[in-house]
N, C-alpha and C. Protein backbone atom coordinates (compact mmCIF):
# COMPACT_ATOMS: atom_id res chain seq x y z
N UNK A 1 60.82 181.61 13.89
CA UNK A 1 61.86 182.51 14.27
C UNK A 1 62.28 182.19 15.70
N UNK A 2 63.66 181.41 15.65
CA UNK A 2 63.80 180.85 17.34
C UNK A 2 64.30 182.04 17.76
N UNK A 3 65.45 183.41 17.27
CA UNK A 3 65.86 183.77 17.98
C UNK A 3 66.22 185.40 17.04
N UNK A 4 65.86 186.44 16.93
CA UNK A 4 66.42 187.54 16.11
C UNK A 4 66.10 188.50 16.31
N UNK A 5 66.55 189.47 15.23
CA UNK A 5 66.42 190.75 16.03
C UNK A 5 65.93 191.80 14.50
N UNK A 6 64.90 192.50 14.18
CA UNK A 6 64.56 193.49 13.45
C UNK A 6 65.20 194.34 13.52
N UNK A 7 65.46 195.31 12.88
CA UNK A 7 66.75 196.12 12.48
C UNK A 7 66.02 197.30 11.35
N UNK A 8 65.87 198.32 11.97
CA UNK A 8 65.38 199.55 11.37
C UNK A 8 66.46 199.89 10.60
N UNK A 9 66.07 200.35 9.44
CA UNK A 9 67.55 200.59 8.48
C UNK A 9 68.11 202.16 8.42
N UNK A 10 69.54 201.85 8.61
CA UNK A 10 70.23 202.84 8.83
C UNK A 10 69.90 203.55 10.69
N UNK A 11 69.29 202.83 11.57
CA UNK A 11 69.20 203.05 13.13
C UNK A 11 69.57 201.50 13.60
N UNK A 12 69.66 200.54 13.23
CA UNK A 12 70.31 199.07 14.01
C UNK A 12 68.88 198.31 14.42
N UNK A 13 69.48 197.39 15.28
CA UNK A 13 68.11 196.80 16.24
C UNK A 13 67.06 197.52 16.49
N UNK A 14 65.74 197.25 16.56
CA UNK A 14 64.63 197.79 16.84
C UNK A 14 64.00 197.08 18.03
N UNK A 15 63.72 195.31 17.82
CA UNK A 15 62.69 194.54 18.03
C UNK A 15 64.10 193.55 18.63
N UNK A 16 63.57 192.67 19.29
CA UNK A 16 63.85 191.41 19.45
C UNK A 16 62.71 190.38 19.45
N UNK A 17 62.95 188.99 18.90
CA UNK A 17 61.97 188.06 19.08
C UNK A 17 62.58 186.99 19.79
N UNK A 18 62.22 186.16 20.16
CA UNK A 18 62.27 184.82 21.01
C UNK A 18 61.36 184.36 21.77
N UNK A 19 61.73 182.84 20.64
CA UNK A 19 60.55 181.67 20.80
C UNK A 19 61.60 180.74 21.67
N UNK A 20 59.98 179.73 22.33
CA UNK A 20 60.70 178.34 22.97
C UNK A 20 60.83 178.17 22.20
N UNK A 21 61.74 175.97 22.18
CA UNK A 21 62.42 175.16 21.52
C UNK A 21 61.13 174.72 20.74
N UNK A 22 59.98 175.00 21.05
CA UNK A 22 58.83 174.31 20.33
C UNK A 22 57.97 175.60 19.74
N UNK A 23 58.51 176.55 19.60
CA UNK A 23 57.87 177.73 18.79
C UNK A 23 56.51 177.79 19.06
N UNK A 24 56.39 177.56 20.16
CA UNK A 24 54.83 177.72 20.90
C UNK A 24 54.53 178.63 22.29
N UNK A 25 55.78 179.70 22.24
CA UNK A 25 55.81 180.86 23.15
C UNK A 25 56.78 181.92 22.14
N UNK A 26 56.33 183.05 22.19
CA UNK A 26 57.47 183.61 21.03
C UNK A 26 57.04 185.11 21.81
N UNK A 27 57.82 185.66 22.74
CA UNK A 27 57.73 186.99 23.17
C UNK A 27 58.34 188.22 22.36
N UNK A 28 58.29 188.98 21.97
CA UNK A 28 58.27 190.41 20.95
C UNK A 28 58.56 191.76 22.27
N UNK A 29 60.03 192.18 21.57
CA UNK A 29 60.24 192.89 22.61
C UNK A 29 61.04 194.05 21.82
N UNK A 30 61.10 195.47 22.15
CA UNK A 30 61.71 196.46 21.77
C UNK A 30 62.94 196.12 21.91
N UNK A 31 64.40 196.22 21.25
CA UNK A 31 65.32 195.65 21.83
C UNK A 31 65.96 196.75 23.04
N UNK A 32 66.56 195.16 23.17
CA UNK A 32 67.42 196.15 24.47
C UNK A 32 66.26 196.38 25.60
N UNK A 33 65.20 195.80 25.90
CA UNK A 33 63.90 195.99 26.88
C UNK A 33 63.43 194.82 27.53
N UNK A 34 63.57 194.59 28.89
CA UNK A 34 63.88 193.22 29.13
C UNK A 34 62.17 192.80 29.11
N UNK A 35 60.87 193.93 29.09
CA UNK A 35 59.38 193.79 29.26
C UNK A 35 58.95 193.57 27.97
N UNK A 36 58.21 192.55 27.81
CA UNK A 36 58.19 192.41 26.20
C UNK A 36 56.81 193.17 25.98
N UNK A 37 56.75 194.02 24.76
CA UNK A 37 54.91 194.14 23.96
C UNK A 37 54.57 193.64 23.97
N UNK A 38 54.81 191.80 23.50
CA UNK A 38 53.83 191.01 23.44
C UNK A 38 54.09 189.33 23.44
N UNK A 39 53.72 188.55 24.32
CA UNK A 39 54.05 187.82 23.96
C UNK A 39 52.65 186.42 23.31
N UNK A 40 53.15 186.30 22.37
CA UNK A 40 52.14 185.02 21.79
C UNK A 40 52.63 183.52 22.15
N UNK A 41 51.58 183.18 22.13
CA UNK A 41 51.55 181.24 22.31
C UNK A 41 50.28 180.75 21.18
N UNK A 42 50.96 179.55 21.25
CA UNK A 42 50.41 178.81 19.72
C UNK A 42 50.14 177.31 20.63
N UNK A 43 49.09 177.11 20.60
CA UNK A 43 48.20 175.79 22.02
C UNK A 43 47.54 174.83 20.50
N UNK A 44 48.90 174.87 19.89
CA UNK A 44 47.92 173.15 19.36
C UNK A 44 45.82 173.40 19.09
N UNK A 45 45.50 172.45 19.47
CA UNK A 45 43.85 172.31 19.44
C UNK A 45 43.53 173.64 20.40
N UNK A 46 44.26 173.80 21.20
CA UNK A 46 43.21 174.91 22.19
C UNK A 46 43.47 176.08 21.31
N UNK A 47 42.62 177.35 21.36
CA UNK A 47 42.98 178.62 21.10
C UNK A 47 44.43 179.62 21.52
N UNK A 48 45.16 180.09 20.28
CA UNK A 48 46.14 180.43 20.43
C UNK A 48 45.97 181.78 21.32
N UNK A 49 46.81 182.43 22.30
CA UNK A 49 46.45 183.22 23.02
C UNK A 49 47.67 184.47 22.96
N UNK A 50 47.38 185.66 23.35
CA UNK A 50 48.53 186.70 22.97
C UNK A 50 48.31 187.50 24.88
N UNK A 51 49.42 188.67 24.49
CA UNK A 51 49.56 189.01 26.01
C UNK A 51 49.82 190.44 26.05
N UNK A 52 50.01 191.27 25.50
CA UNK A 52 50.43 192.82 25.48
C UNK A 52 50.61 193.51 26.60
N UNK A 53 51.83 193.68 26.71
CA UNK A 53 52.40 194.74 27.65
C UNK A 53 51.02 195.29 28.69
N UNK A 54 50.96 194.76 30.15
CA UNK A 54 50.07 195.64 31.18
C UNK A 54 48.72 194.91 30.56
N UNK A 55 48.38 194.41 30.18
CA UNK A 55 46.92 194.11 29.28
C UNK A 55 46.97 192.36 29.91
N UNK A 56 45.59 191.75 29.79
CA UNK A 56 45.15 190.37 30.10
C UNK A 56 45.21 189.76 28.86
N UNK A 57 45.55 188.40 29.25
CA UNK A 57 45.85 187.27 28.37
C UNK A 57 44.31 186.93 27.42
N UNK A 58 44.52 187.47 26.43
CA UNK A 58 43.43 187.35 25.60
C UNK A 58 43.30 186.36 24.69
N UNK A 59 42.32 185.53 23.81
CA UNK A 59 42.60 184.39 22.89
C UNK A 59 43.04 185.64 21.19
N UNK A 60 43.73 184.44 20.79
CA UNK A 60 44.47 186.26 19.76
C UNK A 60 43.34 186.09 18.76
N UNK A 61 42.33 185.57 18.84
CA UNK A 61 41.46 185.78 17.61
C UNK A 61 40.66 187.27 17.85
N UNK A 62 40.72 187.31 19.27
CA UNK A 62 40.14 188.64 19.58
C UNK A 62 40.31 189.77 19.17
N UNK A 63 42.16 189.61 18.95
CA UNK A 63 42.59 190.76 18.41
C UNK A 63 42.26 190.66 16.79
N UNK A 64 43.12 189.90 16.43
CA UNK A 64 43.43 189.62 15.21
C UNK A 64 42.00 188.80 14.33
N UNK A 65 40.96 189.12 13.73
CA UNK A 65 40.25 188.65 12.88
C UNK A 65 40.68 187.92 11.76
N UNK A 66 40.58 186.84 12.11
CA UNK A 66 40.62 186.04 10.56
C UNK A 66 39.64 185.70 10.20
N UNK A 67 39.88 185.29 8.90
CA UNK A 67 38.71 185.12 7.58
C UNK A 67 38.41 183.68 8.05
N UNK A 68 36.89 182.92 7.84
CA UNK A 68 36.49 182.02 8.31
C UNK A 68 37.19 180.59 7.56
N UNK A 69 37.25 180.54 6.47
CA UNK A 69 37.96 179.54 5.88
C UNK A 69 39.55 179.49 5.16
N UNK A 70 39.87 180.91 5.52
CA UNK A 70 41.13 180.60 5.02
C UNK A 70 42.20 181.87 5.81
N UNK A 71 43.28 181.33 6.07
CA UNK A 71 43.96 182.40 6.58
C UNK A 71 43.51 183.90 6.50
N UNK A 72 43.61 184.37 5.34
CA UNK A 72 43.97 185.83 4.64
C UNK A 72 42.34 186.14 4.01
N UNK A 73 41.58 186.95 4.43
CA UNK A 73 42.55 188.58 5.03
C UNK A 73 42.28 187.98 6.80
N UNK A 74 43.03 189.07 7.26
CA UNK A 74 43.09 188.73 8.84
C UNK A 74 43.29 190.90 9.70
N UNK A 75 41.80 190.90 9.93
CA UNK A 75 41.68 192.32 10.51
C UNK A 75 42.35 192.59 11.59
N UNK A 76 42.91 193.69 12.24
CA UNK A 76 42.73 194.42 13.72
C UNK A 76 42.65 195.79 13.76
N UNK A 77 42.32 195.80 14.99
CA UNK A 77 41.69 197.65 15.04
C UNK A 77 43.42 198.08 15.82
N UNK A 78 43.47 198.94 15.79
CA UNK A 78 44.35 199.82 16.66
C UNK A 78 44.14 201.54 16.16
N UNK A 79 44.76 202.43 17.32
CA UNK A 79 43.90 203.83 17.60
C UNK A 79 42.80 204.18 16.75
N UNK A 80 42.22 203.53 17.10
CA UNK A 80 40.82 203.72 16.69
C UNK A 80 40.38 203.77 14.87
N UNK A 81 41.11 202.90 14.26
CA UNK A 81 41.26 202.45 12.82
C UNK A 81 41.39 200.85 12.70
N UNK A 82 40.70 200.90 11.48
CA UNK A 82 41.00 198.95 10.97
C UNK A 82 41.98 198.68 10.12
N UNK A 83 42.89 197.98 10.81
CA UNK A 83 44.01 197.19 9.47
C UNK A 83 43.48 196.03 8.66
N UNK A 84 44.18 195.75 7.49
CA UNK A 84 43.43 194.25 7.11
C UNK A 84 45.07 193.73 6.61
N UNK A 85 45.28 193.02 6.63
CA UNK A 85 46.07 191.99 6.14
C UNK A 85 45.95 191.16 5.09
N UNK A 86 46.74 191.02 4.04
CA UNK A 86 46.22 190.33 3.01
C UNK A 86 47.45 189.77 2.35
N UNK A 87 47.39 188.19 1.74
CA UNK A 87 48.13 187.86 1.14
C UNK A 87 47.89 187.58 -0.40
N UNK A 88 49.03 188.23 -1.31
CA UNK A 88 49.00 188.38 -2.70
C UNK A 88 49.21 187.37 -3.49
N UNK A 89 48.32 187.23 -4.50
CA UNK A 89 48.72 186.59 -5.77
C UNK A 89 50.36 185.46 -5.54
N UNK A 90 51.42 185.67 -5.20
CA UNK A 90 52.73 185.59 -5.62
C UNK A 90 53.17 185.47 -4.02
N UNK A 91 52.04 185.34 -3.07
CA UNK A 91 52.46 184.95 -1.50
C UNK A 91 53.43 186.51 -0.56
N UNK A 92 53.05 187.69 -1.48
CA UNK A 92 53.53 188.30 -0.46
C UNK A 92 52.22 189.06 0.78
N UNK A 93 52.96 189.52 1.96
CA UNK A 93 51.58 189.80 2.61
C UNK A 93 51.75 190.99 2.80
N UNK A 94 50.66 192.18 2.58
CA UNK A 94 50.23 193.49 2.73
C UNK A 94 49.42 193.72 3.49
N UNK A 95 49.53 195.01 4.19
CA UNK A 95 48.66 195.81 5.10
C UNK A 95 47.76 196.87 4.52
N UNK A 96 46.89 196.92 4.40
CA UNK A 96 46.32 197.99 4.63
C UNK A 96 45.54 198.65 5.48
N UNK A 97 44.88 200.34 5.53
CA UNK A 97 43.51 200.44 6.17
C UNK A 97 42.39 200.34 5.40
N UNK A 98 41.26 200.39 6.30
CA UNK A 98 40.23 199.89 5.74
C UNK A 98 39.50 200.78 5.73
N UNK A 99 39.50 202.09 6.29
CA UNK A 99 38.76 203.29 6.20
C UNK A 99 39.47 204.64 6.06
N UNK A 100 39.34 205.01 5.56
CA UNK A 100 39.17 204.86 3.61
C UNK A 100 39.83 203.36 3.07
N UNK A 101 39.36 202.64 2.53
CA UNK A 101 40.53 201.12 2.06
C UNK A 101 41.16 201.49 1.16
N UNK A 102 42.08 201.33 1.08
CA UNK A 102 43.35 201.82 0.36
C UNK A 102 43.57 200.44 -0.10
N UNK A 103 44.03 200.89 -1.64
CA UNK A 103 44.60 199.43 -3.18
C UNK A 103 45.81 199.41 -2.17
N UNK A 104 46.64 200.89 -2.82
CA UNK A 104 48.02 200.50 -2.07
C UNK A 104 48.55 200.45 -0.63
N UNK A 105 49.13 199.66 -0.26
CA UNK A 105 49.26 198.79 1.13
C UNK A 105 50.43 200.01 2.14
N UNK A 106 49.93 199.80 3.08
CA UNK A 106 51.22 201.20 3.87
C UNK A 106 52.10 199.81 4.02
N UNK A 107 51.83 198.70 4.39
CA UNK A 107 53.53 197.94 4.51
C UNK A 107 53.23 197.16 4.24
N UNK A 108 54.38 196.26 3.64
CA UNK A 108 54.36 194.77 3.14
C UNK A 108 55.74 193.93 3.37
N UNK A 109 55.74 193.17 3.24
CA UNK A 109 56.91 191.99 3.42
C UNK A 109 56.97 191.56 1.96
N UNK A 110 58.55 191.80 1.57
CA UNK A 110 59.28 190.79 0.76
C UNK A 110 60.12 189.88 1.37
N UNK A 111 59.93 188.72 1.10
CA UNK A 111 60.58 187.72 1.51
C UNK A 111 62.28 187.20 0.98
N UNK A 112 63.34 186.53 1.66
CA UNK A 112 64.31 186.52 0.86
C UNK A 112 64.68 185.85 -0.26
N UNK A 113 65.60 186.31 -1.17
CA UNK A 113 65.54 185.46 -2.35
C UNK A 113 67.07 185.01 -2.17
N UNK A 114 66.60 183.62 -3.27
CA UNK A 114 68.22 182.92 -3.08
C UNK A 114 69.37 183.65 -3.65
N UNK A 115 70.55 182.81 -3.20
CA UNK A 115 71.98 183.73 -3.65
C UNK A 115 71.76 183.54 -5.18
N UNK A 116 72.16 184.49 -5.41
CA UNK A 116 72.65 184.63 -7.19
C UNK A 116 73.77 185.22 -7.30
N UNK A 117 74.43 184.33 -8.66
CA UNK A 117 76.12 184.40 -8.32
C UNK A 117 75.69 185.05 -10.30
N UNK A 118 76.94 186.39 -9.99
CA UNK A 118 77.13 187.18 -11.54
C UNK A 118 78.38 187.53 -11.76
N UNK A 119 79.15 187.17 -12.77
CA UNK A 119 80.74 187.21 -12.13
C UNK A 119 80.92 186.86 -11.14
N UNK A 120 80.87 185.45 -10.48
CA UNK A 120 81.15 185.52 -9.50
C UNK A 120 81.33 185.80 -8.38
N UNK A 121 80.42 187.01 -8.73
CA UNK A 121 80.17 187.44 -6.96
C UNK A 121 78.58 186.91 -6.73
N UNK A 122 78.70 186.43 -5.07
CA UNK A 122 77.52 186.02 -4.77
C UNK A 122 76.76 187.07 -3.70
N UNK A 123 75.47 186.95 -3.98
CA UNK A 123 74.06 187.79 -3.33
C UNK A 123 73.18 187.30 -2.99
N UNK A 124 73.02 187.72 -2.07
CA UNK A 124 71.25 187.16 -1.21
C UNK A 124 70.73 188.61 -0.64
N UNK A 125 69.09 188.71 -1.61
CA UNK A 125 68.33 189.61 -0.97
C UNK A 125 67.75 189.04 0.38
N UNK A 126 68.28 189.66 1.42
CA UNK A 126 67.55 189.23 3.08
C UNK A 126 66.13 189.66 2.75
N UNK A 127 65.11 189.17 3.68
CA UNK A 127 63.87 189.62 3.74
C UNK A 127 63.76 190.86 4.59
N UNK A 128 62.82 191.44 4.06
CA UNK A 128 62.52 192.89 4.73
C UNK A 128 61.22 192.83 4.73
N UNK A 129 60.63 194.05 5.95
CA UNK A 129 59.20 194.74 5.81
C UNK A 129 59.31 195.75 5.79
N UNK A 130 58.83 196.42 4.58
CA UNK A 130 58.56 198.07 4.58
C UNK A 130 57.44 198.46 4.94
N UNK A 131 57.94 199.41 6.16
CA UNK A 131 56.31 200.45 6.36
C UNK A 131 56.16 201.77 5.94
N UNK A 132 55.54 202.40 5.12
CA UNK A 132 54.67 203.66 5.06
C UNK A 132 54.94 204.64 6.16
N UNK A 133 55.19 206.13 5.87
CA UNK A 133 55.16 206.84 6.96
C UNK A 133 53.55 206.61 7.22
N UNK A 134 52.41 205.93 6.93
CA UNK A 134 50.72 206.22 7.45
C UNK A 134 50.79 204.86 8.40
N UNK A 135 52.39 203.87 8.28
CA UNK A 135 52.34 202.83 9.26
C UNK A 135 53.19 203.01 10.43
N UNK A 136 53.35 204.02 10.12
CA UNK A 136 54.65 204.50 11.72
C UNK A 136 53.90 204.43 12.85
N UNK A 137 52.55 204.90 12.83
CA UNK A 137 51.72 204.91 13.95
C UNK A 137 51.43 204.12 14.39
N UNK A 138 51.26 203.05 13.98
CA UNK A 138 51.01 201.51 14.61
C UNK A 138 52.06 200.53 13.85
N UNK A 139 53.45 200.69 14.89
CA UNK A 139 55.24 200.05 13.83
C UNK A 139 54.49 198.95 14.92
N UNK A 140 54.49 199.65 16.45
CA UNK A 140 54.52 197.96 17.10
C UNK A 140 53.22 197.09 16.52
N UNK A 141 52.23 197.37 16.79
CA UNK A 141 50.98 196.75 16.12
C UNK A 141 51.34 195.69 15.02
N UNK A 142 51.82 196.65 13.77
CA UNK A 142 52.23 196.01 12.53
C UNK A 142 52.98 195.28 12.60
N UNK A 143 54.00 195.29 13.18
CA UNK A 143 55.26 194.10 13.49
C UNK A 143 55.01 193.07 14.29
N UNK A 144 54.01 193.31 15.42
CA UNK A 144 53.70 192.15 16.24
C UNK A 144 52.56 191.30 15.28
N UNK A 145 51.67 191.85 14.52
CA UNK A 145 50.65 191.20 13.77
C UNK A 145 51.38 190.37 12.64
N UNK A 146 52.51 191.13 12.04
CA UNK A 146 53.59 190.29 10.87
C UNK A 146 53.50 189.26 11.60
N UNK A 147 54.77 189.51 12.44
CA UNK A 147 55.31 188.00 12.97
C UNK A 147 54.16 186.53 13.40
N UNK A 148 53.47 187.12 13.64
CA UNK A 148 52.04 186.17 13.60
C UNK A 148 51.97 185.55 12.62
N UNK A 149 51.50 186.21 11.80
CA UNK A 149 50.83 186.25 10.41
C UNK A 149 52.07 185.01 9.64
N UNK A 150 53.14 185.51 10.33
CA UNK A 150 54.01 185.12 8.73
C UNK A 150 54.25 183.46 9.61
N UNK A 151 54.63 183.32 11.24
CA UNK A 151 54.72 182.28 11.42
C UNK A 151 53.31 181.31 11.14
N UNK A 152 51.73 181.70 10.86
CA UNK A 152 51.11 180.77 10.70
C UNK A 152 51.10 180.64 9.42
N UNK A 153 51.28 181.24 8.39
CA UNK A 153 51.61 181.15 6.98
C UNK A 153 52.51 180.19 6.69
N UNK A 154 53.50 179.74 7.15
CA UNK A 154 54.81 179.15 7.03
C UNK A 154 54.57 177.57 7.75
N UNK A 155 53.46 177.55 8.78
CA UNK A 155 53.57 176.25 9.43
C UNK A 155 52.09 175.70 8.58
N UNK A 156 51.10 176.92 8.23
CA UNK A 156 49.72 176.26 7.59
C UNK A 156 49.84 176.14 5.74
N UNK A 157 51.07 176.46 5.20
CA UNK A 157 51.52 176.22 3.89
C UNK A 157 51.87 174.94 3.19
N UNK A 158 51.89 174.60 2.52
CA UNK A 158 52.87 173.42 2.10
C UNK A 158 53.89 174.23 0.88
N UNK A 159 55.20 173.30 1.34
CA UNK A 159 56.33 173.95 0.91
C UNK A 159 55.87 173.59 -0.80
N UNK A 160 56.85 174.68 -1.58
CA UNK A 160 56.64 174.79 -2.45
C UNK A 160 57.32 173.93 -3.70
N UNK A 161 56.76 173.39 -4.34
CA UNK A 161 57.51 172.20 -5.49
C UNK A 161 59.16 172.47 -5.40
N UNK A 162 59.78 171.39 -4.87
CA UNK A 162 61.18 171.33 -5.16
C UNK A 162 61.98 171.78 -3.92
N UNK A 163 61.02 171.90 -3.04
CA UNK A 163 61.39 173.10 -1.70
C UNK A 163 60.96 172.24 -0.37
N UNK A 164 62.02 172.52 0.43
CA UNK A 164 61.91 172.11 1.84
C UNK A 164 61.16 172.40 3.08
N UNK A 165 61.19 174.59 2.50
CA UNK A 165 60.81 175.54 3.04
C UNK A 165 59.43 175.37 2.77
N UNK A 166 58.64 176.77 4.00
CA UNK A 166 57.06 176.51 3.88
C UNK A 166 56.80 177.47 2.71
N UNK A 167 56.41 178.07 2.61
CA UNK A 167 55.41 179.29 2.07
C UNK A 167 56.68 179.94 1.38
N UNK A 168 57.67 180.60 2.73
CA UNK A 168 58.16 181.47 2.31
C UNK A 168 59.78 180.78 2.95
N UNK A 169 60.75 180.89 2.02
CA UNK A 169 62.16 180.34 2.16
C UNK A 169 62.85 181.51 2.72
N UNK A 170 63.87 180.88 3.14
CA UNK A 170 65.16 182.13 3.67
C UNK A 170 66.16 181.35 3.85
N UNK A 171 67.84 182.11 3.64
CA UNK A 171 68.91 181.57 3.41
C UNK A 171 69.60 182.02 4.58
């Protein structure tokens, strides 16, 4: 994601993101807020490192727990609760908590699907993330952990038979 903006539906912009030209600095910012929540870096061989608003430059494994051999699931705590992260069957990725663990996920990402033309009119579902009113409490948390999540998904994937794109395509 070199350059965009999240968009709460039916309220406009929420978020802004922007990465360098080498998608190896990507700061996360409320829009319209020139201090970002957070900004992440992605260091090749060294440990990738994150930055949160007033807080020290931490390695982001600290925050973010991942599973030892494979991306997914990938934990973090925030107010004093555990999220887990998990990617589905069919590559979509869900949130849940972990205490009580909950089947169904307070937010998840659908990804976009290609245009489809019916009569001639053409459509593209954009990608979205829906959160749960039980994910309102941690929107920044969840959104800064997505965008993580979904850019190492997309660069640690191989694109899919017939496809250019990583993991997950968009038009």
């Amino acid at each position: 994601m070199r350059r965009t903006t999240i968009s709460l539906r039916g309220y406009g912009p929420c978020y802004s993101v922007d990465s360098d030209m080498g998608f190896s600095r990507t700061k996360i910012s409320r829009y319209g807020e020139s201090e970002p929540l957070a900004i992440s870096e992605t260091r090749g061989i060294l440990p990738d490192k994150i930055t949160f608003s007033g807080k020290e430059r931490q390695r982001l494994r600290s925050w973010l727990k991942f599973a030892t051999l494979t991306l997914f699931p990938v934990t973090f705590e925030a107010g004093g609760r555990t999220y887990i992260w998990r990617s589905t069957v069919d590559g979509k990725l869900t949130l849940h908590t972990s205490s009580p663990i909950t089947e169904s996920p307070i937010a998840w990402f659908t990804a976009s699907r290609p245009p489809n033309t019916i009569d001639g009119n053409t459509t593209t579902l954009a990608a979205y993330l829906t959160l749960r009113p039980e994910a309102i409490e941690i929107q920044d948390e969840a959104i800064i952990s997505f965008l993580i999540l979904e850019h190492k998904s997309r660069i640690s994937s191989p694109p899919p038979h017939g496809s250019e794109g990583g993991q997950y395509i968009y038009y």
